[in-house]
Every structure is written in structure tokens, then in C-alpha cells.
N, C-alpha and C. Protein backbone atom coordinates (compact mmCIF):
# COMPACT_ATOMS: atom_id res chain seq x y z
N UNK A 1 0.86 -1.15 0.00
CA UNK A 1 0.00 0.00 0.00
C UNK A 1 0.91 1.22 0.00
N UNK A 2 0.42 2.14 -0.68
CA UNK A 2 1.23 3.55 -1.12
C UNK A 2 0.49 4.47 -0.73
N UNK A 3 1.31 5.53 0.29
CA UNK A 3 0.65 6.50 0.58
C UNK A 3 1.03 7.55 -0.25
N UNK A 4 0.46 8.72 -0.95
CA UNK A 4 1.15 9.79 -1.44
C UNK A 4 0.58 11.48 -1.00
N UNK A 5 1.63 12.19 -0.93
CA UNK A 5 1.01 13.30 -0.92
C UNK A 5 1.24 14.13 -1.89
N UNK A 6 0.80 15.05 -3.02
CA UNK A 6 0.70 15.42 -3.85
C UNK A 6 0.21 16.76 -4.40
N UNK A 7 0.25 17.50 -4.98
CA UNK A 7 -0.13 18.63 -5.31
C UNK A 7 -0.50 19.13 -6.46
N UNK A 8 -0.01 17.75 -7.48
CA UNK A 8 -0.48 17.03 -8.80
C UNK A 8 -0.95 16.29 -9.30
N UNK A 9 -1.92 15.51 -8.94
CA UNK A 9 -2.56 14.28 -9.00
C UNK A 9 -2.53 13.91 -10.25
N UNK A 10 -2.75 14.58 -11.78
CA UNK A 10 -1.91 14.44 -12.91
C UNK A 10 -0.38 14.42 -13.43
N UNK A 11 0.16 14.63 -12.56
CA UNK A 11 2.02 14.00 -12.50
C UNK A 11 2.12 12.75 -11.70
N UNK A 12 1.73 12.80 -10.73
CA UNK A 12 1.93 11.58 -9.47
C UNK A 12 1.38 9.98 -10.13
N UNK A 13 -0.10 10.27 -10.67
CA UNK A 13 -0.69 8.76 -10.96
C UNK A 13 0.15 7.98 -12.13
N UNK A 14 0.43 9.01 -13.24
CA UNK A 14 1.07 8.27 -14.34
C UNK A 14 2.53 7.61 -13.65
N UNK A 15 3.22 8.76 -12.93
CA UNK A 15 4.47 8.06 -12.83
C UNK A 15 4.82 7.05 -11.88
N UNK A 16 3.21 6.81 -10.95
CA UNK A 16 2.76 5.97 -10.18
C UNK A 16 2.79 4.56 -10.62
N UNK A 17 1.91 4.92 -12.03
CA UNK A 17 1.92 3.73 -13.01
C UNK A 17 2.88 2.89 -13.25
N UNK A 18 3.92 3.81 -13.92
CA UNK A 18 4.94 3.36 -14.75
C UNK A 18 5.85 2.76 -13.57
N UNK A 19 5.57 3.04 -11.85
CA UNK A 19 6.73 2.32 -10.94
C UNK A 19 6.06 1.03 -10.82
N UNK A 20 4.66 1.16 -10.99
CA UNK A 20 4.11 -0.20 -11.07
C UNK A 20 4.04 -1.22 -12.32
N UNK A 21 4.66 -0.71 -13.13
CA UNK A 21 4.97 -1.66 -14.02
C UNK A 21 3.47 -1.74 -15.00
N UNK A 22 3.91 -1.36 -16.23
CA UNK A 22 2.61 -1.20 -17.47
C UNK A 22 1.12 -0.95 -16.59
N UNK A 23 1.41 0.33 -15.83
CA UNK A 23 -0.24 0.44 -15.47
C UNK A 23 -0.88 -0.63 -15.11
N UNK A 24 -0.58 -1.47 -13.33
CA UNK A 24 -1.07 -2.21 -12.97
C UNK A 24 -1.17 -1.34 -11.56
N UNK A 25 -1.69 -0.14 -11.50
CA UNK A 25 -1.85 0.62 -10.55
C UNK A 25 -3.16 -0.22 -10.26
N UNK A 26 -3.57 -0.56 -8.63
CA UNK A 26 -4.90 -0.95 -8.35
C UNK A 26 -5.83 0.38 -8.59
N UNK A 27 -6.55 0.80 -8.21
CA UNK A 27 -7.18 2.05 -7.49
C UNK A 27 -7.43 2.08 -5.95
N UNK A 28 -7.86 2.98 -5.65
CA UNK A 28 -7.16 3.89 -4.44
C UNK A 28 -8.30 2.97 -3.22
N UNK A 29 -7.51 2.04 -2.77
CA UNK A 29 -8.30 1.22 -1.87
C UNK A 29 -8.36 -0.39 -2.13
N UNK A 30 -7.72 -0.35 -3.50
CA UNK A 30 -8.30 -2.40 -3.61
C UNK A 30 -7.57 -3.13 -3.06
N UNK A 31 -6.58 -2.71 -2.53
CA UNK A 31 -5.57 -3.86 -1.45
C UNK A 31 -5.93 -3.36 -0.16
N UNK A 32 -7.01 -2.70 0.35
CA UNK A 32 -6.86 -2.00 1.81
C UNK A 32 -7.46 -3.36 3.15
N UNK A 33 -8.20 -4.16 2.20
CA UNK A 33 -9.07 -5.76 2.56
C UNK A 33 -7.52 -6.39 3.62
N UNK A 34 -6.35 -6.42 2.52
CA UNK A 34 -5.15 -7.33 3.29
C UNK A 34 -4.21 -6.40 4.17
N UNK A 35 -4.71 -5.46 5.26
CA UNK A 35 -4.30 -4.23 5.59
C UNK A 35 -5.32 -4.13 7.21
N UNK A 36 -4.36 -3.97 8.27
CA UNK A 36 -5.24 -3.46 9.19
C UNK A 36 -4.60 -1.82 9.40
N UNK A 37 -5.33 -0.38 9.50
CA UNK A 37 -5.00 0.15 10.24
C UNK A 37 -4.56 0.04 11.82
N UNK A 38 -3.58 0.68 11.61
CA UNK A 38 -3.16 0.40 13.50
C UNK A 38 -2.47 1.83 13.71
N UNK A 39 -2.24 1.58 14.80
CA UNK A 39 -1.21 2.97 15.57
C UNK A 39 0.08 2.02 15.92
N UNK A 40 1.10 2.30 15.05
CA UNK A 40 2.88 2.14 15.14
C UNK A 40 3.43 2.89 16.08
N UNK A 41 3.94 1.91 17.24
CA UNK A 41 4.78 2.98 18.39
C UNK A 41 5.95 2.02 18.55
N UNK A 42 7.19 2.73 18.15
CA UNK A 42 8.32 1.83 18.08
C UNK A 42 9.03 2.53 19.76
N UNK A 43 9.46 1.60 20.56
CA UNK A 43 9.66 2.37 21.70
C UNK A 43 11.34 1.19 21.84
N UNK A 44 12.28 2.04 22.97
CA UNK A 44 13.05 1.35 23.63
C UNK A 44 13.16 1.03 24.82
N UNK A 45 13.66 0.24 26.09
CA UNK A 45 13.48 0.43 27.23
C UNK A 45 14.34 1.26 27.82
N UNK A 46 13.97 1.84 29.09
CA UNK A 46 14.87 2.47 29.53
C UNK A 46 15.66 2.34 30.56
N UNK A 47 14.95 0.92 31.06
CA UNK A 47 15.39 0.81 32.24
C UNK A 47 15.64 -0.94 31.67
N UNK A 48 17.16 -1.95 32.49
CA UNK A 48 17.53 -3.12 32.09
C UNK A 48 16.28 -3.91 32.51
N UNK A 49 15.79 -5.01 31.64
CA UNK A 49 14.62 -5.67 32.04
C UNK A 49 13.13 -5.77 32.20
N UNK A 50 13.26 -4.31 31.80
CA UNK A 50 11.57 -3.95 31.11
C UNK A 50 11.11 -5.02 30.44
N UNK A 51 9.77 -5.00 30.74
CA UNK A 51 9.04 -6.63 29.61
C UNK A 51 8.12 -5.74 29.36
N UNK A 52 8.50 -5.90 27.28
CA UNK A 52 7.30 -5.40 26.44
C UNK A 52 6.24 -6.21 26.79
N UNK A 53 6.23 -7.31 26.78
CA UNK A 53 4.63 -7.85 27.17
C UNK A 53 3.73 -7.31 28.45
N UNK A 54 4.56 -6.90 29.61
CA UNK A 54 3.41 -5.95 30.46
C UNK A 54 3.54 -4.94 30.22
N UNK A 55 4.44 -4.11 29.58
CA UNK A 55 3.98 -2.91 29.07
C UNK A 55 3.08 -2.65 27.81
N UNK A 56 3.19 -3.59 27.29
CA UNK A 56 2.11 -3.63 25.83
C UNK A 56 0.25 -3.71 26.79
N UNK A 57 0.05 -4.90 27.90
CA UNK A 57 -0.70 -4.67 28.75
C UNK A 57 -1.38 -3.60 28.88
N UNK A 58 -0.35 -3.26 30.48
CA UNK A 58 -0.50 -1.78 31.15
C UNK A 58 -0.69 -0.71 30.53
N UNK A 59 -0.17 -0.70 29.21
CA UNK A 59 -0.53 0.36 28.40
C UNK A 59 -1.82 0.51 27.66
N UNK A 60 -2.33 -0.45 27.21
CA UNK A 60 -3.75 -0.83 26.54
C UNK A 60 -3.61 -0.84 25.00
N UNK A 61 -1.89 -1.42 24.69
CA UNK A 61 -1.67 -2.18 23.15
C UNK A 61 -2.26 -3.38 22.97
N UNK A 62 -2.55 -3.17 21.71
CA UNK A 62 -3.09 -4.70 21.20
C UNK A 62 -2.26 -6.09 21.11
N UNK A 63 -1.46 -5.87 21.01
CA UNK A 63 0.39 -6.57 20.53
C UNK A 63 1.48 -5.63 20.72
N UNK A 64 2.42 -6.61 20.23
CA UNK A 64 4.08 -6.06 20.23
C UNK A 64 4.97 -7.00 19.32
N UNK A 65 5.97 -6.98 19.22
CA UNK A 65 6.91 -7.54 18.38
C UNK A 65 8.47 -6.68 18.49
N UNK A 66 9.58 -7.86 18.10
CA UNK A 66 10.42 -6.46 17.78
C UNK A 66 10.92 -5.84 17.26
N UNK A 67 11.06 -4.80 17.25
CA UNK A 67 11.40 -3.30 16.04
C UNK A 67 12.51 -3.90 15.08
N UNK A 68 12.56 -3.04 14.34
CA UNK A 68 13.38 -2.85 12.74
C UNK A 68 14.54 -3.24 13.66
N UNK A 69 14.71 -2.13 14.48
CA UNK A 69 16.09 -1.93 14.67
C UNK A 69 16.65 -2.47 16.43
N UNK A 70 17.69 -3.26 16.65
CA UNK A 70 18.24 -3.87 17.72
C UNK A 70 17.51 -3.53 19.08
N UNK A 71 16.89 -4.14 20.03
CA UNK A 71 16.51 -3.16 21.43
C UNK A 71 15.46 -2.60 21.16
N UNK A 72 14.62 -2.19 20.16
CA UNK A 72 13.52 -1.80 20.26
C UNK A 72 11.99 -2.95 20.09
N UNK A 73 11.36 -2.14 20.18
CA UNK A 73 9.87 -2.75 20.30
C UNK A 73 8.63 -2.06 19.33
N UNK A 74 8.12 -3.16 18.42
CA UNK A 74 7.12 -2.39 17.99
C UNK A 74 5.60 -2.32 18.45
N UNK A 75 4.97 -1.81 19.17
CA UNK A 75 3.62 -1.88 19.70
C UNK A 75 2.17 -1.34 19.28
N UNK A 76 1.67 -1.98 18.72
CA UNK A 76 0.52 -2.37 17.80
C UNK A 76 -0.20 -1.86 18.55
N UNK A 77 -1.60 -0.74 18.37
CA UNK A 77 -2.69 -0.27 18.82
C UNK A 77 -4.08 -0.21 18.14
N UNK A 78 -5.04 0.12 18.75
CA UNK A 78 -6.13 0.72 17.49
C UNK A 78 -5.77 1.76 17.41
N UNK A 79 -6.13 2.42 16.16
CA UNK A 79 -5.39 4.10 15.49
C UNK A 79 -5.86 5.01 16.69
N UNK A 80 -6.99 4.79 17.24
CA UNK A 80 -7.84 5.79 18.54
C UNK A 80 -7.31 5.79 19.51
N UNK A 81 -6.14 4.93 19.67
CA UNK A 81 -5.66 4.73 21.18
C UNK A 81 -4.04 4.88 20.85
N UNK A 82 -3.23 5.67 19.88
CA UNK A 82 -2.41 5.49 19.77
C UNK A 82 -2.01 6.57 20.62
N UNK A 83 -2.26 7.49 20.67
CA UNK A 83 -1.58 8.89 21.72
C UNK A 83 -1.79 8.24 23.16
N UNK A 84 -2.95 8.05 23.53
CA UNK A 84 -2.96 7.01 25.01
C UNK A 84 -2.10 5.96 25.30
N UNK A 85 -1.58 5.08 24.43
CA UNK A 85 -0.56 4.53 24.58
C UNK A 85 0.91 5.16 24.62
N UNK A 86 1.10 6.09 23.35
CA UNK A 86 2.53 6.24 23.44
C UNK A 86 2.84 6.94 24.88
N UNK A 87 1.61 7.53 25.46
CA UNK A 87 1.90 8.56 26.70
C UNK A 87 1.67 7.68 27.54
N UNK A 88 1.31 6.68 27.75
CA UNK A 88 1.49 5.58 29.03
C UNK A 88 2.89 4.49 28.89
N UNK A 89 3.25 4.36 27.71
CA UNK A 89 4.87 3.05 28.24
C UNK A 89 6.02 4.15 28.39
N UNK A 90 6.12 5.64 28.72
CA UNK A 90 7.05 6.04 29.86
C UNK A 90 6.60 5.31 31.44
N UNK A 91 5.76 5.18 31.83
CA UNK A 91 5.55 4.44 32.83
C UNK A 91 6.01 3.32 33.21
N UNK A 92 5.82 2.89 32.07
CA UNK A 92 6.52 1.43 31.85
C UNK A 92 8.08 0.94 31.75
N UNK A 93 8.49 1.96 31.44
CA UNK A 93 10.03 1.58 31.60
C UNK A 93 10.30 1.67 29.80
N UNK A 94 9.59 2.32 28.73
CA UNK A 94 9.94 2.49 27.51
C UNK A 94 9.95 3.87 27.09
N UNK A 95 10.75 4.44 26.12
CA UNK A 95 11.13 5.48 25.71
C UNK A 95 10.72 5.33 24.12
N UNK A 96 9.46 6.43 24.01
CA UNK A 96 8.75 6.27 22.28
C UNK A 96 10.10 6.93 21.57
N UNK A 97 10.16 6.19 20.73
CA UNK A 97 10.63 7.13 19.55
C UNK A 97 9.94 7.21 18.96
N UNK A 98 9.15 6.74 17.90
CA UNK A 98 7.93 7.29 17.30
C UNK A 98 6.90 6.64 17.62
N UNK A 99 5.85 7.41 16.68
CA UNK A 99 4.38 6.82 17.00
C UNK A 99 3.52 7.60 16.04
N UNK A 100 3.41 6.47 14.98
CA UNK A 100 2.18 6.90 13.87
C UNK A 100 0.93 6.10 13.48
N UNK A 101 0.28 6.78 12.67
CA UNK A 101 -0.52 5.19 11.95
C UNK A 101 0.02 5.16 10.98
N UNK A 102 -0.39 3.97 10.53
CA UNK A 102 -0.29 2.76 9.33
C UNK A 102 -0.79 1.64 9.64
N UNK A 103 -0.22 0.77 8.20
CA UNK A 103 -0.87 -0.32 7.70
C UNK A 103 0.12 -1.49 8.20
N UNK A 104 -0.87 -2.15 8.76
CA UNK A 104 0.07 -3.56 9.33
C UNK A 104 -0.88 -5.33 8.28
N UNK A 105 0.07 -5.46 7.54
CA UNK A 105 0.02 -6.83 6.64
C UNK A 105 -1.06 -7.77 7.68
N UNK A 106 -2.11 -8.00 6.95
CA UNK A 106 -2.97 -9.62 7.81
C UNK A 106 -2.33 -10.61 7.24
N UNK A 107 -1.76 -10.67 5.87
CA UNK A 107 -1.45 -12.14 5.96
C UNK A 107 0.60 -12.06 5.17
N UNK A 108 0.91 -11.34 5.80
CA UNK A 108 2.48 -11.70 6.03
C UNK A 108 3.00 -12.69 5.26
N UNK A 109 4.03 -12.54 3.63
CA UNK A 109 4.23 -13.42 3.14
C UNK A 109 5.69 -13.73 3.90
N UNK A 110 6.84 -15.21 4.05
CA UNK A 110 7.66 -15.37 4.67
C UNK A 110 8.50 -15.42 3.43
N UNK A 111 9.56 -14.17 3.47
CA UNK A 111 10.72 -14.14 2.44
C UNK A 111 11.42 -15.34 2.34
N UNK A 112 11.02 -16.54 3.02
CA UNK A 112 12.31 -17.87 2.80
C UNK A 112 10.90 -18.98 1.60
N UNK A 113 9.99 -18.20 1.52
CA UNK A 113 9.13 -19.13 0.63
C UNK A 113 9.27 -18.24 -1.00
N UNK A 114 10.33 -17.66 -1.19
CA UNK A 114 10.24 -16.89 -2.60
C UNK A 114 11.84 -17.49 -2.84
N UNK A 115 11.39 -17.40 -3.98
CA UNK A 115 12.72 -17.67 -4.71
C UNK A 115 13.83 -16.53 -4.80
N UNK A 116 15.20 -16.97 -5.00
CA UNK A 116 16.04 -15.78 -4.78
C UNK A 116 15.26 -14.75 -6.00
N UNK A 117 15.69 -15.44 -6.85
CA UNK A 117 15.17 -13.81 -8.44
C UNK A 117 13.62 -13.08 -7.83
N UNK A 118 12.89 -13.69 -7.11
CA UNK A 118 11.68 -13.30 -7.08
C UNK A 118 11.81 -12.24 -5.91
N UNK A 119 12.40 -12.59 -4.94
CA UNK A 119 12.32 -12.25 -3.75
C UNK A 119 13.73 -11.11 -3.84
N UNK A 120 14.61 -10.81 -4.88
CA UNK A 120 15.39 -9.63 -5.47
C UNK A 120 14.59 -8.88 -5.88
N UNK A 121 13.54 -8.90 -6.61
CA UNK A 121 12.44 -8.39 -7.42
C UNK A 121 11.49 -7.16 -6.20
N UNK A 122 11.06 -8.41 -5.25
CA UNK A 122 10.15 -7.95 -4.64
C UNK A 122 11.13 -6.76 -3.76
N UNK A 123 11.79 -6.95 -3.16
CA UNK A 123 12.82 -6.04 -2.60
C UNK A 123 13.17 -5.01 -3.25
N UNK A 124 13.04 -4.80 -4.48
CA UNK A 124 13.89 -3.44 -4.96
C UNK A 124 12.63 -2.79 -5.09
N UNK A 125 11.45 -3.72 -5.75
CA UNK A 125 10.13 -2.37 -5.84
C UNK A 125 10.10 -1.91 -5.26
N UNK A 126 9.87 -2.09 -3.64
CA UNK A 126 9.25 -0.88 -2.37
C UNK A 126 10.15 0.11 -2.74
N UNK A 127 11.77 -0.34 -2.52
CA UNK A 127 13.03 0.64 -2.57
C UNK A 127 12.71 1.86 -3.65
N UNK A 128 12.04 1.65 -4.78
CA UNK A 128 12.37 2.27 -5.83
C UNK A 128 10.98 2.74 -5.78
N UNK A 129 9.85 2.60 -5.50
CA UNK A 129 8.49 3.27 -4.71
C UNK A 129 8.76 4.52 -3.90
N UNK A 130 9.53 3.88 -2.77
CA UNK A 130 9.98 4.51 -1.99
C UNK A 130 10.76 5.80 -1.89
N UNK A 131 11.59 5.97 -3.30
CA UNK A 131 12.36 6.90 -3.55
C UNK A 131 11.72 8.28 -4.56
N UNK A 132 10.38 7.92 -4.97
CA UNK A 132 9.91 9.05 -5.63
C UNK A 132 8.92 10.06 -4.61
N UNK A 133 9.61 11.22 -5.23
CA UNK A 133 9.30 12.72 -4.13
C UNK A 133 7.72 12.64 -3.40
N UNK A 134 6.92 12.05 -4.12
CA UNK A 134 5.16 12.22 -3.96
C UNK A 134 4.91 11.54 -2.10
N UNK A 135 5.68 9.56 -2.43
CA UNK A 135 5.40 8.81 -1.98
C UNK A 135 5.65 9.33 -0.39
N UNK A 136 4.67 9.15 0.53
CA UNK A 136 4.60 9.09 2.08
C UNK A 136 5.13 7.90 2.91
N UNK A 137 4.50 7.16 2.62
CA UNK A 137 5.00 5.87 2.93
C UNK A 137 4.73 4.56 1.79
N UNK A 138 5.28 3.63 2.50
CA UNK A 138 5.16 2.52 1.85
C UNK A 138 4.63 1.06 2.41
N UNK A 139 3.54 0.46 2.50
CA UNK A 139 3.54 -0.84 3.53
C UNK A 139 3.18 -1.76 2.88
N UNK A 140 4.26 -3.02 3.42
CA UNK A 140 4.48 -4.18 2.17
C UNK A 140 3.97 -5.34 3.13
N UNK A 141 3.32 -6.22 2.48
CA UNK A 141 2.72 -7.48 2.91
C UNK A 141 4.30 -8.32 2.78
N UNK A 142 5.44 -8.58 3.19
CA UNK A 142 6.27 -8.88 2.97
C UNK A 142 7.12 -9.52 4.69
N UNK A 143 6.96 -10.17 5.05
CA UNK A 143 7.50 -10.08 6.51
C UNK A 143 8.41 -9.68 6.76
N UNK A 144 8.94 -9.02 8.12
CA UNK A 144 10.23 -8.53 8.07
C UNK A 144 10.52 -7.44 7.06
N UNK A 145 9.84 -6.64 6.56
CA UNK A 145 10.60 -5.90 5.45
C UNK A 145 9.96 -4.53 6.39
């Protein structure tokens, strides 16, 4: 799913197109079915021994998992409860670094079930999505990515 922001909606869609390869642009919503909105709060601890699982709790997250990056935590909300959360796991012994919405994958494909050429493929699109001026974000049904 592609977010864009724009100020040309006649520059953005065509060249939208052409990143999608011969105008296989969906329209604006037909993948939103394999997509939950959520509230993204990537947090760290701050203190040795914090457990994301009672702070995901105590806080009133839906889930957790862990972050992109080493030591962190990602904590899954409904989009309505994302400011209530990020302002309750200081309590907890976590330090937000961010906290937005987006789109979290329902059915998660596992990169060890694609073939190398395929799974090179799938990897450079987001990258190259990702790099034109319009695009906001990017969220890939892709695990781990």
C-alpha cells in the first residue's frame, strides 16, 4: 500500500503507473481488505529488564513484536488509542521514539518461501516506490521488510 502526498494528482498517478509496471496501478483502496489500520509505536526500554509484554498490557496495546532496529519494540494499537498509549509506556520503563498510523500486513508473506530472483524483485520495488518525491509511505505485505 502507497501512501502519497501530492499537489499534482496528474504528474503523481502516471508516474505511479509506470513504478508499477505497465499500469497495474490498483485504485485507491483495492488492497486495503489485506491491511489493518493500526497505531505504530516503536519504543526502547529504559530501564535493564523492562518486559514489552506488560507494558504492551498496562498500556492498553493490542500486541508487540520487535522493532526494525536492535533493542527496540514495535507496539501495535487501534489508530484511537495510539496517543494514550505512546503517553502511558514512559511508565513502563519504555522510551517512544515514534508513534504513527499505518498499515500492518494480515497475511504476512515469509521471504524464505520466494525464490532468490523473485524475492530480489520484490525487494527493490518498495526501494524504488519509496524513492519518488510524492510517496509518504510505503507498507508491504512482505515479513520482516
Amino acid at each position: 500500500m502507497v501512501e502519497c502526498l501530492t499537489d499534482n494528482v496528474n504528474r503523481t498517478a502516471p508516474e505511479m503507473r509506470v513504478l508499477f509496471r505497465k499500469g497495474q496501478l490498483g485504485t485507491s483502496g483495492s488492497v486495503a481488505w489485506d491491511f489493518n489500520h493500526v497505531g505504530m509505536i516503536e519504543a526502547e526500554p529504559t530501564a535493564a529488564g523492562a518486559d514489552p509484554e506488560l507494558a504492551a498490557i498496562e498500556a492498553g496495546a493490542q500486541d508487540f513484536e520487535p522493532g526494525e532496529e536492535e533493542g527496540t519494540t514495535m507496539f501495535w494499537t487501534d489508530p484511537t488509542d495510539l496517543d494514550l498509549v505512546s503517553r502511558a509506556l514512559p511508565a513502563q520503563g519504555f522510551t517512544v521514539l515514534s508513534a504513527k498510523l499505518g498499515y500492518k500486513p494480515k497475511n504476512p508473506v515469509d521471504p524464505a518461501s520466494l525464490e532468490p530472483a523473485q524475492l530480489e524483485e520484490v525487494e527493490a520495488f518498495p526501494a524504488a516506490i519509496d524513492q519518488h518525491d510524492d510517496v509518504q509511505n510505503v507498507f508491504v505485505g512482505l515479513a520482516g521488510f
